[in-house]
Structure formats: structure tokens, C-alpha cells
N, C-alpha and C. Protein backbone atom coordinates (compact mmCIF):
# COMPACT_ATOMS: atom_id res chain seq x y z
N UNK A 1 14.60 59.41 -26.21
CA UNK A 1 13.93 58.14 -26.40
C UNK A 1 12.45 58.41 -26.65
N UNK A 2 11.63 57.96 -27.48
CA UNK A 2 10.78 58.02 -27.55
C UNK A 2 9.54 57.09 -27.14
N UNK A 3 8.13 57.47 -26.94
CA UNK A 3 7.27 56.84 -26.42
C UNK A 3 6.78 55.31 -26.69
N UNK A 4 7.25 55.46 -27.92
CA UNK A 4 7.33 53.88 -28.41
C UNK A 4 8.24 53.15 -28.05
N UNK A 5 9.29 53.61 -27.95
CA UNK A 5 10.89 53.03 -27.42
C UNK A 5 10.40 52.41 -26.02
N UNK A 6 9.74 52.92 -25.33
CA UNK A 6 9.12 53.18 -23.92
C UNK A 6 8.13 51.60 -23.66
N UNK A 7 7.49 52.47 -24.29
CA UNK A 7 6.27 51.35 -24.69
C UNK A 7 6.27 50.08 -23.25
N UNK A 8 7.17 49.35 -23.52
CA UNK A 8 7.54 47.59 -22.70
C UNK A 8 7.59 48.02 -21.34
N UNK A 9 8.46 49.05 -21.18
CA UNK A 9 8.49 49.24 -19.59
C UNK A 9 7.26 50.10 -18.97
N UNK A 10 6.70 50.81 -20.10
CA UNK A 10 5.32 51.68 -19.16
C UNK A 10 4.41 51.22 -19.17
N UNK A 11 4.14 49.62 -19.78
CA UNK A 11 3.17 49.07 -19.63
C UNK A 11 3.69 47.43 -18.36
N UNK A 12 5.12 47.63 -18.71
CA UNK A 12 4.82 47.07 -17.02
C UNK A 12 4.87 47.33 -15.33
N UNK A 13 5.24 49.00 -15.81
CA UNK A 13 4.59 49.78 -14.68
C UNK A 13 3.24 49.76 -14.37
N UNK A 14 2.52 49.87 -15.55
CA UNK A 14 1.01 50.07 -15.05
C UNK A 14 0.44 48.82 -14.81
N UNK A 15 0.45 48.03 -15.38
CA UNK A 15 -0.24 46.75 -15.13
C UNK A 15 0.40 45.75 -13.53
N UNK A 16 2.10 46.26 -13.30
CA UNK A 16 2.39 46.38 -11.71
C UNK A 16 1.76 46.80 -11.13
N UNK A 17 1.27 48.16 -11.14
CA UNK A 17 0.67 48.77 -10.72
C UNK A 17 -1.07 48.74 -10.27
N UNK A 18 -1.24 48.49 -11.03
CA UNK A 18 -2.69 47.84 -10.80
C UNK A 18 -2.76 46.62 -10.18
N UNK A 19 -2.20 45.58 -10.29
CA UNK A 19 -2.07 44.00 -9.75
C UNK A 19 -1.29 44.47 -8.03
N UNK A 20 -0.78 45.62 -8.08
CA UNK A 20 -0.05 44.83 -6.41
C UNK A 20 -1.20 46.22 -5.47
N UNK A 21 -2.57 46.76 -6.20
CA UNK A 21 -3.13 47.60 -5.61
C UNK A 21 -4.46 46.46 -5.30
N UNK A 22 -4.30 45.41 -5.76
CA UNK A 22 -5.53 44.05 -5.40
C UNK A 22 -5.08 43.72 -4.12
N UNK A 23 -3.61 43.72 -3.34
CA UNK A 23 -3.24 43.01 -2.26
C UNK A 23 -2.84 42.05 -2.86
N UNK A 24 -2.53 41.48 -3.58
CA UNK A 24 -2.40 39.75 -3.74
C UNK A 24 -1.19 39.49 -2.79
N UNK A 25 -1.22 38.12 -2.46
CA UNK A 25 -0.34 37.42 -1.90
C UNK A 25 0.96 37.59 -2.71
N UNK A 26 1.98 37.12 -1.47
CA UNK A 26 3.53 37.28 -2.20
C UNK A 26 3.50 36.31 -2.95
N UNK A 27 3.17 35.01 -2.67
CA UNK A 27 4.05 34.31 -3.82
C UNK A 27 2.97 34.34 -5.58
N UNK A 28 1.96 34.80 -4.83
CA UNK A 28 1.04 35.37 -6.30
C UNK A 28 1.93 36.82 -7.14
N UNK A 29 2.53 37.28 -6.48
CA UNK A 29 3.37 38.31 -6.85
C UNK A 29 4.28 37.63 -7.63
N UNK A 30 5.66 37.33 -6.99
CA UNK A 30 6.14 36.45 -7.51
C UNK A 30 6.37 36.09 -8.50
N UNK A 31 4.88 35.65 -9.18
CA UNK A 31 4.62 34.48 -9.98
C UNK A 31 4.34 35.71 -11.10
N UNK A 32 3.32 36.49 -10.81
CA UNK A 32 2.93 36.59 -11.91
C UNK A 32 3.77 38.02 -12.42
N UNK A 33 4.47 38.90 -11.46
CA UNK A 33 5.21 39.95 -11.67
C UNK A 33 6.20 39.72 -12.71
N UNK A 34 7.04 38.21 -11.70
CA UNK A 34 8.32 37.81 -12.11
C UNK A 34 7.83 37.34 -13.75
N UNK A 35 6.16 36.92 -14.63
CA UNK A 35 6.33 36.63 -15.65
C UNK A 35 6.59 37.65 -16.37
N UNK A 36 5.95 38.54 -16.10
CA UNK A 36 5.81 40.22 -16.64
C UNK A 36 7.18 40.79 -17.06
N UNK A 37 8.33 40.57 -15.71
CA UNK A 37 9.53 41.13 -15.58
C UNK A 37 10.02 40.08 -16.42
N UNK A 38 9.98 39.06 -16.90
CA UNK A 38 10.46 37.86 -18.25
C UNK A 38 10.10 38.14 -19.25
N UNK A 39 8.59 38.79 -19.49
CA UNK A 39 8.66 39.28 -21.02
C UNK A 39 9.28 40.43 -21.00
N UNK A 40 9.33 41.58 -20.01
CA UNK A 40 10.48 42.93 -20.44
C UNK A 40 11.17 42.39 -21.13
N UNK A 41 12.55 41.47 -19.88
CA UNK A 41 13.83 41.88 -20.19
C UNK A 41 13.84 41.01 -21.41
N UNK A 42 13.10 40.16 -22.01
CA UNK A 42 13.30 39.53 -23.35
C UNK A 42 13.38 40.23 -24.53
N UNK A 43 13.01 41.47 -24.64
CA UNK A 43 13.01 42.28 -25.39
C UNK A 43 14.12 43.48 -24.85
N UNK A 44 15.35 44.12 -25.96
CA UNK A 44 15.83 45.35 -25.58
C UNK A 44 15.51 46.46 -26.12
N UNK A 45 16.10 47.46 -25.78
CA UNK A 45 15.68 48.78 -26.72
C UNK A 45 14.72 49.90 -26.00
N UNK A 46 14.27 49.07 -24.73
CA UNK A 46 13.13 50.15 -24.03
C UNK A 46 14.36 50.63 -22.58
N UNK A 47 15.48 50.64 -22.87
CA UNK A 47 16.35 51.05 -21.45
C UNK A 47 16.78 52.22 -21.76
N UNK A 48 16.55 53.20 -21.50
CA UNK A 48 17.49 54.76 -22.01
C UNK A 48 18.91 54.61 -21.78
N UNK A 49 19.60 54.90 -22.62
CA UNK A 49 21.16 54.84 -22.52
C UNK A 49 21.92 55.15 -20.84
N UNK A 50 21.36 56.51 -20.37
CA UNK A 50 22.05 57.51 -19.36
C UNK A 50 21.38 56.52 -18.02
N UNK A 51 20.70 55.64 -18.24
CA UNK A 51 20.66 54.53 -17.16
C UNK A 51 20.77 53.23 -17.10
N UNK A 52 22.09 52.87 -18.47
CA UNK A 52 22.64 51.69 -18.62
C UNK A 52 24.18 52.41 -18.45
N UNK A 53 24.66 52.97 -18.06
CA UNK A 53 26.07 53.59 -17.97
C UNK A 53 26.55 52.51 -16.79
N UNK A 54 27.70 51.82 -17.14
CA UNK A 54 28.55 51.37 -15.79
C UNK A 54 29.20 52.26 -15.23
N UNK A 55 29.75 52.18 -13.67
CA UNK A 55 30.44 53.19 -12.91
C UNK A 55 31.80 52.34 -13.03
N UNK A 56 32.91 53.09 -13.46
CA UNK A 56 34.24 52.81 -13.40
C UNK A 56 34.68 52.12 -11.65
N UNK A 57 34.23 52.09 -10.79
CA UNK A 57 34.62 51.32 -9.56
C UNK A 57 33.39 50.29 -9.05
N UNK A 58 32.66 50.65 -9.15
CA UNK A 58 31.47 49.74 -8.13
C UNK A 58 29.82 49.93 -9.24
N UNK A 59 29.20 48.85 -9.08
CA UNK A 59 27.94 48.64 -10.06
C UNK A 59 27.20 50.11 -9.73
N UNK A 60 25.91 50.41 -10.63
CA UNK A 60 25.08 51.18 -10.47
C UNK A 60 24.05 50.47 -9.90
N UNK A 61 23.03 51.19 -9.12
CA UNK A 61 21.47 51.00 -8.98
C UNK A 61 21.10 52.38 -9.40
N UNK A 62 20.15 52.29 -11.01
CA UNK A 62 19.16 53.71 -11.45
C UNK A 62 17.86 53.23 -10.61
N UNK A 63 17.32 54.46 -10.58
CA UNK A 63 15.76 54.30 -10.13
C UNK A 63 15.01 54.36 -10.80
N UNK A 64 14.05 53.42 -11.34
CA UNK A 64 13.61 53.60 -13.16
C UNK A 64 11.79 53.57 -12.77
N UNK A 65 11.55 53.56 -11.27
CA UNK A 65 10.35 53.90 -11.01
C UNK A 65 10.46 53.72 -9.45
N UNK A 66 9.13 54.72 -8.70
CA UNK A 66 9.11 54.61 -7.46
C UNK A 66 7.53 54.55 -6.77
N UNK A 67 6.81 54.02 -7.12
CA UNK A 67 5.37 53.89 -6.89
C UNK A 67 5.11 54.88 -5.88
N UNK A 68 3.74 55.85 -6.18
CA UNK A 68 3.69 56.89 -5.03
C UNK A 68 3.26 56.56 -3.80
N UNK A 69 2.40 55.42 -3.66
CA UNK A 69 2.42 54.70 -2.79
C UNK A 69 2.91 53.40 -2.10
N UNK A 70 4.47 53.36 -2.89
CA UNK A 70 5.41 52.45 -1.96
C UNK A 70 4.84 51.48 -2.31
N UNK A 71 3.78 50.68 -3.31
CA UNK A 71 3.72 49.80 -3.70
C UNK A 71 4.98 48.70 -3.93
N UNK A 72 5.78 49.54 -4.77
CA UNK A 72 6.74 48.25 -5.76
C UNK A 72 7.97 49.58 -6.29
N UNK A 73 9.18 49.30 -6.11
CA UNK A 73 10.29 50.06 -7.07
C UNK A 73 10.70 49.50 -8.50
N UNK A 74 11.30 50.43 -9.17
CA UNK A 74 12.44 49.28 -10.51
C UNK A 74 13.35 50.02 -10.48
N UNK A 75 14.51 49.62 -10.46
CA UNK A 75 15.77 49.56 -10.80
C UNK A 75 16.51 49.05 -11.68
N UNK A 76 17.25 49.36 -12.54
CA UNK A 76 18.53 49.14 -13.24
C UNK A 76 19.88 48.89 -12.66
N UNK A 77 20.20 47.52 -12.68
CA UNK A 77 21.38 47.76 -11.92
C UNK A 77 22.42 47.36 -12.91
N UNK A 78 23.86 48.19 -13.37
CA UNK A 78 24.36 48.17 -14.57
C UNK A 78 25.81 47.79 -13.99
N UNK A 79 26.46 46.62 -14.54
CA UNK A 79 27.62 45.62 -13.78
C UNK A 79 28.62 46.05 -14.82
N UNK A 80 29.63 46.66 -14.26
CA UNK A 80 30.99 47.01 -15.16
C UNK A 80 31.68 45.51 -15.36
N UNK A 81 32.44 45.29 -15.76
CA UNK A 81 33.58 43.82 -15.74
C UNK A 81 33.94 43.66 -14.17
N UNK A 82 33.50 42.13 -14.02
CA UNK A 82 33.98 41.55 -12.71
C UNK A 82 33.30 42.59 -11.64
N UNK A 83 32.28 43.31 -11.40
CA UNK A 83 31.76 44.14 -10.51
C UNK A 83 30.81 43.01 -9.71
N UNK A 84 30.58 42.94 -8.24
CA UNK A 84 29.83 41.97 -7.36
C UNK A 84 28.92 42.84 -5.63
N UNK A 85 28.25 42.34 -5.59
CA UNK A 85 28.03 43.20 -4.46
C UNK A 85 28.77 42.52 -3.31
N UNK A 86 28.26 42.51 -1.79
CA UNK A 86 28.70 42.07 -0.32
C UNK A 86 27.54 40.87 -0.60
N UNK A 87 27.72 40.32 -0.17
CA UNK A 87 26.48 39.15 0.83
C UNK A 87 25.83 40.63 1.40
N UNK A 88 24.35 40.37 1.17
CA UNK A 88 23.59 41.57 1.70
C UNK A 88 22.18 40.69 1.57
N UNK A 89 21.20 41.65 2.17
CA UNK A 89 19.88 40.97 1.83
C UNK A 89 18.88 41.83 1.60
N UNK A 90 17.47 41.94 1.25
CA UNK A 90 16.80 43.24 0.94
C UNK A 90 15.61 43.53 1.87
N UNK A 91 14.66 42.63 2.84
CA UNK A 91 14.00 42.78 3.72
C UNK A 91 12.76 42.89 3.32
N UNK A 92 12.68 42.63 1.73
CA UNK A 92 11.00 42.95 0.93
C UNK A 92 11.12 41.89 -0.01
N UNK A 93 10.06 41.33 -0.36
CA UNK A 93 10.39 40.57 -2.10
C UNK A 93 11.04 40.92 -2.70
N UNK A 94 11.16 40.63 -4.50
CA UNK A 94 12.50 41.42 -5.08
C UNK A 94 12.23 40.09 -6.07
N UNK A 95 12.19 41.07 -7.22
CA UNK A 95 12.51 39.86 -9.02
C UNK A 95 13.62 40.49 -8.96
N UNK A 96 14.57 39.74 -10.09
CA UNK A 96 15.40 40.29 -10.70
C UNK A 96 16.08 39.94 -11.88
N UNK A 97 15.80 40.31 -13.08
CA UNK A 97 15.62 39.97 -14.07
C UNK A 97 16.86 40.44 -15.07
N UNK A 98 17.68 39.14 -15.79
CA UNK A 98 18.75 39.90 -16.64
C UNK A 98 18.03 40.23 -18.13
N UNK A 99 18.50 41.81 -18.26
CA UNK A 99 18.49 42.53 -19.29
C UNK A 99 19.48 42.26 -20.54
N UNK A 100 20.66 42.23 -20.29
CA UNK A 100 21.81 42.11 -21.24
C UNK A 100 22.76 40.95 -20.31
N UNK A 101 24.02 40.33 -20.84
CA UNK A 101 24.61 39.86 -20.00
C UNK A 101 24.06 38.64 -19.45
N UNK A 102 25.51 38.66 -18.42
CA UNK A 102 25.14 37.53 -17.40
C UNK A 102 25.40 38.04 -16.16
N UNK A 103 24.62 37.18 -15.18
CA UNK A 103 25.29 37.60 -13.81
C UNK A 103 25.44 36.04 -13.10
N UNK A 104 26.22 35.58 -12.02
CA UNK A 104 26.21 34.59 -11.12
C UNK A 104 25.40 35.23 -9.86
N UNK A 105 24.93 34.42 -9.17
CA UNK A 105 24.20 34.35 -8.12
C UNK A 105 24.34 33.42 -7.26
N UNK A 106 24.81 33.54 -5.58
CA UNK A 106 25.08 32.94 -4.77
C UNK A 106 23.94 32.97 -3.96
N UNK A 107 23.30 31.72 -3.22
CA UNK A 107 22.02 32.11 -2.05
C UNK A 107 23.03 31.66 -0.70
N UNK A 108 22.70 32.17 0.21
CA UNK A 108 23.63 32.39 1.86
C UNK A 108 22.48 31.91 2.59
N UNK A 109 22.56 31.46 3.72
CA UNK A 109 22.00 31.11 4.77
C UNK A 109 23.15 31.76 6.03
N UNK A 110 22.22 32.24 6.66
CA UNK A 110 23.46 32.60 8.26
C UNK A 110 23.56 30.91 9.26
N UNK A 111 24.65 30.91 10.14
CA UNK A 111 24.93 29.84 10.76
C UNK A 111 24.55 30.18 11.56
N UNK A 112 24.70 29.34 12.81
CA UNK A 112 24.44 29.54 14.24
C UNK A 112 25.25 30.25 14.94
N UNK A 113 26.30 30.57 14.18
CA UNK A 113 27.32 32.21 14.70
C UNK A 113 26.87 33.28 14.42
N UNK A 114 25.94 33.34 13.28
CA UNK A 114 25.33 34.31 12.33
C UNK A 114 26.50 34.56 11.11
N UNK A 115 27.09 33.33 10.52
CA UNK A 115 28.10 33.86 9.22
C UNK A 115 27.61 33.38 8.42
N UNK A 116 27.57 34.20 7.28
CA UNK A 116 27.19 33.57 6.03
C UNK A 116 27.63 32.44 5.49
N UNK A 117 26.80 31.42 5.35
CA UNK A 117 27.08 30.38 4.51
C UNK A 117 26.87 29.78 3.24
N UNK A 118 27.18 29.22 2.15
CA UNK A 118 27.12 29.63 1.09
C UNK A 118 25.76 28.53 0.55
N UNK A 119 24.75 28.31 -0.06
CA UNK A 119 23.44 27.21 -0.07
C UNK A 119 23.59 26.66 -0.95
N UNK A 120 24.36 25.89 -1.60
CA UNK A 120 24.66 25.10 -2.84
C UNK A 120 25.37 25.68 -3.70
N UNK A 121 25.27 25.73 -5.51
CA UNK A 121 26.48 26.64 -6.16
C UNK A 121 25.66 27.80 -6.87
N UNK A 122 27.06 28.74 -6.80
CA UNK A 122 26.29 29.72 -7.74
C UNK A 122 26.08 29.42 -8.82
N UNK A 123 24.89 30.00 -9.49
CA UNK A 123 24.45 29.92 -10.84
C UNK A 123 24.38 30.83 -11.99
N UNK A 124 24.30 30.77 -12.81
CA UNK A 124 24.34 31.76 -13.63
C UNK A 124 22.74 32.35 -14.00
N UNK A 125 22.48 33.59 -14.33
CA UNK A 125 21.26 33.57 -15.27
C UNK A 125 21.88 34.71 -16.15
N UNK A 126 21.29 34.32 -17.40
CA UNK A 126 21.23 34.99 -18.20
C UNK A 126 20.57 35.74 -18.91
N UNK A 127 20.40 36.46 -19.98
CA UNK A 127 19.75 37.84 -20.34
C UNK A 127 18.45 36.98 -20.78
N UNK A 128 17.15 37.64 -20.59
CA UNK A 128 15.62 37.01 -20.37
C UNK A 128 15.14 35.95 -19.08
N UNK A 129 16.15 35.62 -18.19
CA UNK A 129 16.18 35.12 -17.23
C UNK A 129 15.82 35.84 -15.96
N UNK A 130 14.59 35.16 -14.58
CA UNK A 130 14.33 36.22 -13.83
C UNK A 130 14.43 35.17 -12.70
N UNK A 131 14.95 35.75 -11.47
CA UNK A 131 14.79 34.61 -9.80
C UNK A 131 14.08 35.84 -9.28
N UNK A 132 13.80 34.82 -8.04
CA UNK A 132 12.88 35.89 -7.04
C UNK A 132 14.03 35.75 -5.67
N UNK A 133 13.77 36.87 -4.55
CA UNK A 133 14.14 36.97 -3.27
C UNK A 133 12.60 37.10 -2.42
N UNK A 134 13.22 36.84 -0.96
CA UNK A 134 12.23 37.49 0.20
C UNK A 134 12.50 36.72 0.85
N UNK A 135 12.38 37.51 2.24
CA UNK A 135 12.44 36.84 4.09
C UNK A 135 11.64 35.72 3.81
N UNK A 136 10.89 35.12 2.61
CA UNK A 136 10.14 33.81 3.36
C UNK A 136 10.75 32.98 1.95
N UNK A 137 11.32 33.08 0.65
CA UNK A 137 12.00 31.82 0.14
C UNK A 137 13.40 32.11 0.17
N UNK A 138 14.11 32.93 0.88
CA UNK A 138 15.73 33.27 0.70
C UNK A 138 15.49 34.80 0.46
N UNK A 139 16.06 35.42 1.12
CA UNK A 139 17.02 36.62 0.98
C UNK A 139 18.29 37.22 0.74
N UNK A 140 19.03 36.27 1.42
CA UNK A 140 20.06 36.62 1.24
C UNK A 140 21.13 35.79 0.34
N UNK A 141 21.91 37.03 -0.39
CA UNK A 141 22.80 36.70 -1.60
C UNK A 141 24.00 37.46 -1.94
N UNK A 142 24.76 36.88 -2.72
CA UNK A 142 25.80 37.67 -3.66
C UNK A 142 25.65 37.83 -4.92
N UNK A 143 25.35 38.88 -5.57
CA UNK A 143 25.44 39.19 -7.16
C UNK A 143 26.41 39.43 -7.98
N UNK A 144 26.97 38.69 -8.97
CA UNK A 144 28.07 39.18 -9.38
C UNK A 144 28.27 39.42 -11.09
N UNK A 145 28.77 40.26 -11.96
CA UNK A 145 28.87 40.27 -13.05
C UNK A 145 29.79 38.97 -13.46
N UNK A 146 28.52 38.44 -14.48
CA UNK A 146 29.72 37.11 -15.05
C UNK A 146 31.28 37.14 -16.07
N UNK A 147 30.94 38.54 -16.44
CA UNK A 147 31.48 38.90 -17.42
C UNK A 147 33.18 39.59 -16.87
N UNK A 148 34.22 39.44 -17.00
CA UNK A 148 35.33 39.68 -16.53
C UNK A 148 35.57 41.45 -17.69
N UNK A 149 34.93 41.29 -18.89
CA UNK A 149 35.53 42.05 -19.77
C UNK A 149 34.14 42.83 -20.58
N UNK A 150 32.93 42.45 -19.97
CA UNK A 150 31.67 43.64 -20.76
C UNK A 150 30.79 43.87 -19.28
N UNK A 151 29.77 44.64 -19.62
CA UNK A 151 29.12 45.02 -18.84
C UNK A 151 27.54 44.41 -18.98
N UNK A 152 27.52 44.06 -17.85
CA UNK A 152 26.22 43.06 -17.54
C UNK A 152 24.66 44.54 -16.77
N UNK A 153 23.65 44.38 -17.38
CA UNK A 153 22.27 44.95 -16.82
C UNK A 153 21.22 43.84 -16.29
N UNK A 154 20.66 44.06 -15.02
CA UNK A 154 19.34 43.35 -14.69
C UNK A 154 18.37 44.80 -14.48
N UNK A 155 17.21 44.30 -14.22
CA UNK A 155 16.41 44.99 -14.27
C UNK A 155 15.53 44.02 -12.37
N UNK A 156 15.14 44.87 -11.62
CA UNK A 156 15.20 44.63 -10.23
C UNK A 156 13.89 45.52 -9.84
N UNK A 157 12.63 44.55 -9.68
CA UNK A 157 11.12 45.31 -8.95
C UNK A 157 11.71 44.61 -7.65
N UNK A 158 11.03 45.86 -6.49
CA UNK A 158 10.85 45.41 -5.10
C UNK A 158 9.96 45.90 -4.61
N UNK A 159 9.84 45.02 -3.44
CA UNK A 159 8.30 45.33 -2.85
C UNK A 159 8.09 46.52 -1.80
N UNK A 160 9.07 47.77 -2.22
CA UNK A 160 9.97 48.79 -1.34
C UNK A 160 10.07 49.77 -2.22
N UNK A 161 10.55 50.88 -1.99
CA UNK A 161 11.05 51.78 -2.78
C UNK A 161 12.70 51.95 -1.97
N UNK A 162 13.80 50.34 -2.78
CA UNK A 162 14.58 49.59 -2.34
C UNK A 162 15.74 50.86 -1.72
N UNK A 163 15.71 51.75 -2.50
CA UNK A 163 17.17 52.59 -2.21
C UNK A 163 16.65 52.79 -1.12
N UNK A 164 15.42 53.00 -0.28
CA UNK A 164 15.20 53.78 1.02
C UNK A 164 15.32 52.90 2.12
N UNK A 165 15.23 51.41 1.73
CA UNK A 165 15.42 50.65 2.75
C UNK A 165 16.31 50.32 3.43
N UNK A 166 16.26 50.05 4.61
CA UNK A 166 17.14 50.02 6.07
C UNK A 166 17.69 48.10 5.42
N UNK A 167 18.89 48.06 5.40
CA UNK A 167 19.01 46.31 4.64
C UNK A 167 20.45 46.25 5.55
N UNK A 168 21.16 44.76 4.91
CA UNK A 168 21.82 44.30 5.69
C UNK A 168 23.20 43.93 5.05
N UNK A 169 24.54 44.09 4.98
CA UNK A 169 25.56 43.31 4.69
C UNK A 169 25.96 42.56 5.45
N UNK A 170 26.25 41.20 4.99
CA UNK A 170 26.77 39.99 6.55
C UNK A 170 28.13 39.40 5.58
N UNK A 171 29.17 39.86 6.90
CA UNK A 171 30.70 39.71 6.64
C UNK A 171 30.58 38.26 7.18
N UNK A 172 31.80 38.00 6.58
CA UNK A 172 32.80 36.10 7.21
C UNK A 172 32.81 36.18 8.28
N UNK A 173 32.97 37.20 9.05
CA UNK A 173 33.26 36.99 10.74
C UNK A 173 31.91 37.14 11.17
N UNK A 174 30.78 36.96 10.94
CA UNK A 174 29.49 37.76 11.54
C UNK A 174 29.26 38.60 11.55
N UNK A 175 29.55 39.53 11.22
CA UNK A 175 29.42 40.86 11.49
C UNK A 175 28.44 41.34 10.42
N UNK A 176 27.23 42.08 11.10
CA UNK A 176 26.25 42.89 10.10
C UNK A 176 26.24 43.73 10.32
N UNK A 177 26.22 44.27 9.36
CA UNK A 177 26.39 46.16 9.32
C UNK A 177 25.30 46.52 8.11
N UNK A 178 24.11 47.31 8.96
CA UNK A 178 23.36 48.24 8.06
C UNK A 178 24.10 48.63 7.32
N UNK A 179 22.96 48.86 6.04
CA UNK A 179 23.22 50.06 5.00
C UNK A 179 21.82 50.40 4.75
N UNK A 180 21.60 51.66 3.68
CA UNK A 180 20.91 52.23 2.46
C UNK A 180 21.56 52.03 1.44
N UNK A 181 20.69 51.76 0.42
CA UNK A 181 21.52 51.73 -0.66
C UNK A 181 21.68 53.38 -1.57
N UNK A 182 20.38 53.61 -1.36
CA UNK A 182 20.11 55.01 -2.31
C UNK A 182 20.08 54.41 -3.53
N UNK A 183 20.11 55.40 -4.53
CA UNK A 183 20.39 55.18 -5.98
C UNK A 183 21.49 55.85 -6.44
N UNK A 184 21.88 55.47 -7.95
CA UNK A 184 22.92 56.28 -8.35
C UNK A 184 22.24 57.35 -9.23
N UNK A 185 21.13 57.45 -9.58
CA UNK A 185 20.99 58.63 -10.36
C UNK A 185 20.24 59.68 -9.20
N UNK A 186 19.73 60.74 -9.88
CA UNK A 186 19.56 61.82 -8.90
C UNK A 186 18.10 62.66 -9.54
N UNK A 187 17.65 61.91 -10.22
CA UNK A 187 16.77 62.58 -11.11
C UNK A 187 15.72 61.27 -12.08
N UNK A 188 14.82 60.75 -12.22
CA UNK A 188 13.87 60.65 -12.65
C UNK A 188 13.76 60.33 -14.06
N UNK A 189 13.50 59.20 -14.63
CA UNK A 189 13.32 59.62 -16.26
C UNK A 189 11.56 60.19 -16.33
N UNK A 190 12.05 60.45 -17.57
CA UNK A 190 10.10 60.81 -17.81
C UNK A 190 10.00 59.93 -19.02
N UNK A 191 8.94 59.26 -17.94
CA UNK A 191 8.43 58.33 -18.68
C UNK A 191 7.00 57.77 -19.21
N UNK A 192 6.40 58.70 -19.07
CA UNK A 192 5.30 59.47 -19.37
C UNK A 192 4.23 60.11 -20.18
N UNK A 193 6.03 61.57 -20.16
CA UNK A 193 5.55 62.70 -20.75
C UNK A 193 6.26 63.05 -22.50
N UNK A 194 6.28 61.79 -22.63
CA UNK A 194 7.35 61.72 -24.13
C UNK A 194 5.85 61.44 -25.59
N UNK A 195 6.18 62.23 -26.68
CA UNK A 195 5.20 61.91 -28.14
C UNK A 195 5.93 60.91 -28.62
């Protein structure tokens, strides 16, 4: 891929980058990240192939940046047919923006048992479309590929370097059970060091 190919996403690394080193407030984040992450995904062509790959059983999360100072992550998360996560939640802000595709989106509230409950209907968004998460407007959700028969991409900043974070799945019976997510790749694009 080349540096021009690049271009959309390394300039909204840097200009992330610079804006969440001011401190601004979350919902100034938010606002103005989540516009940033709306002009990406409106445009395609800046995603390298080897981190739009679906996994034959369960979605991907690539790591498509990791701020050295824990600023902000991005991720690729790439939805095979009918692929969905758990009810889970992330414990940091969080855009998440469709690339290709569609996805549905459920928002949960816990009960007074602590079970997930479901907050009105799921919705769809679609490709150039971005929602926000966080412990103070909703966290917790279900993501699901809309697509029964193609493969759906969002593109996902958090206010974490997300694979490392300590997060939450909440079952029908109450039951929460930590996880990590990690990532699925193992290696880094360079994104950078390309003519």
C-alpha cells in the first residue's frame, strides 16, 4: 500500500493525536474525534487488505494504531456473515465508525439483579456512519454484523489501548465475567515508513 493510499488514516492519527494531548473534555472528544472518524470511514481505499480479512468463526479486532502514550487506540474490527459480539462494555470512551457494510447495535442497561436489559431497538448504522460509547452516555452493548451473507468493517478509536483493557461480558443470568480482548493481529502496519 502506498503512502498516498495511507494518506486519510495518517492524518487522522496525527491530528488525534495532537487534539487528545490538549486534555479536552470527553464529550469535546466525542464530538470532534467522532467528526474526524466520519470523514475517514466516508472514504475507502486507505484500509490495507491483511487487516480487512474476516476470521472463519468469530469477528476480528486489528490494531491499526496504539498511541505511545495511551492516549487513544484504532482498530479494525472485520464482521464475517451473521458474526456478533456478547453484551460487553469497554470502560473508556470509544467511536465507532462503519467502514464498509452494516452493523446493528443494541444499547443494555443492567437491572437491579445486574442482567442486561435491552434500551429501546437495535439500530442499524451504516458505512460513513459513527456512534459514540462511555461509562457516562452508555457503555454497554451488542454489535452485530447486519449482513447474514458479506462481511461488514468498522473502524473503532478508544480512549485505551482497548485490547489491553480489563472489560466486561454481562450474561442473561447476571453473571459478569472479565475479559481482554487483545487483538487479532500480532504485528503492526507501517504506517509511516512507506514512499
Amino acid at each position: 500500500m502506498t503512502a498516498a493510499a495511507l494518506a486519510p488514516l495518517r492524518r487522522f492519527i496525527t491530528d488525534t493525536t495532537a487534539f487528545l494531548r490538549t486534555e479536552p473534555a470527553e464529550a469535546e472528544t466525542l464530538d470532534r474525534a467522532g467528526r474526524w472518524l466520519g470523514d475517514l470511514v466516508a472514504q475507502d481505499g486507505w484500509l490495507p487488505e491483511a487487516l480487512a480479512e474476516p476470521g472463519p468463526d468469530a469477528y476480528r479486532q486489528y490494531l491499526l494504531h496504539a498511541d505511545a502514550q495511551g492516549l487513544f487506540s484504532m482498530v479494525s474490527f472485520v464482521w464475517g456473515p451473521g458474526q456478533a459480539t456478547p453484551v460487553h462494555d469497554h470502560t473508556v470512551w470509544g467511536l465507532i465508525g462503519v467502514l464498509r457494510g452494516q452493523e446493528s447495535s443494541q444499547a443494555y442497561a443492567l437491572d437491579a439483579q445486574g442482567r442486561p436489559q435491552p434500551q429501546g431497538a437495535a439500530h442499524l448504522l451504516r458505512a460513513g456512519q459513527v456512534e459514540a460509547v462511555s461509562p457516562r452516555i452508555g457503555d454497554i452493548h451488542r454489535v452485530a454484523n447486519a449482513y447474514d451473507d458479506a462481511v461488514s468493517i468498522s473502524i473503532h478509536v478508544y480512549g485505551a489501548s482497548i485490547g489491553t483493557v480489563r472489560r466486561h461480558v454481562y450474561r442473561d443470568d447476571g453473571e459478569i465475567r472479565p475479559f481482554v480482548s487483545g487483538y487479532s493481529n500480532a504485528w503492526l502496519p507501517n504506517l509511516w515508513g512507506l514512499d
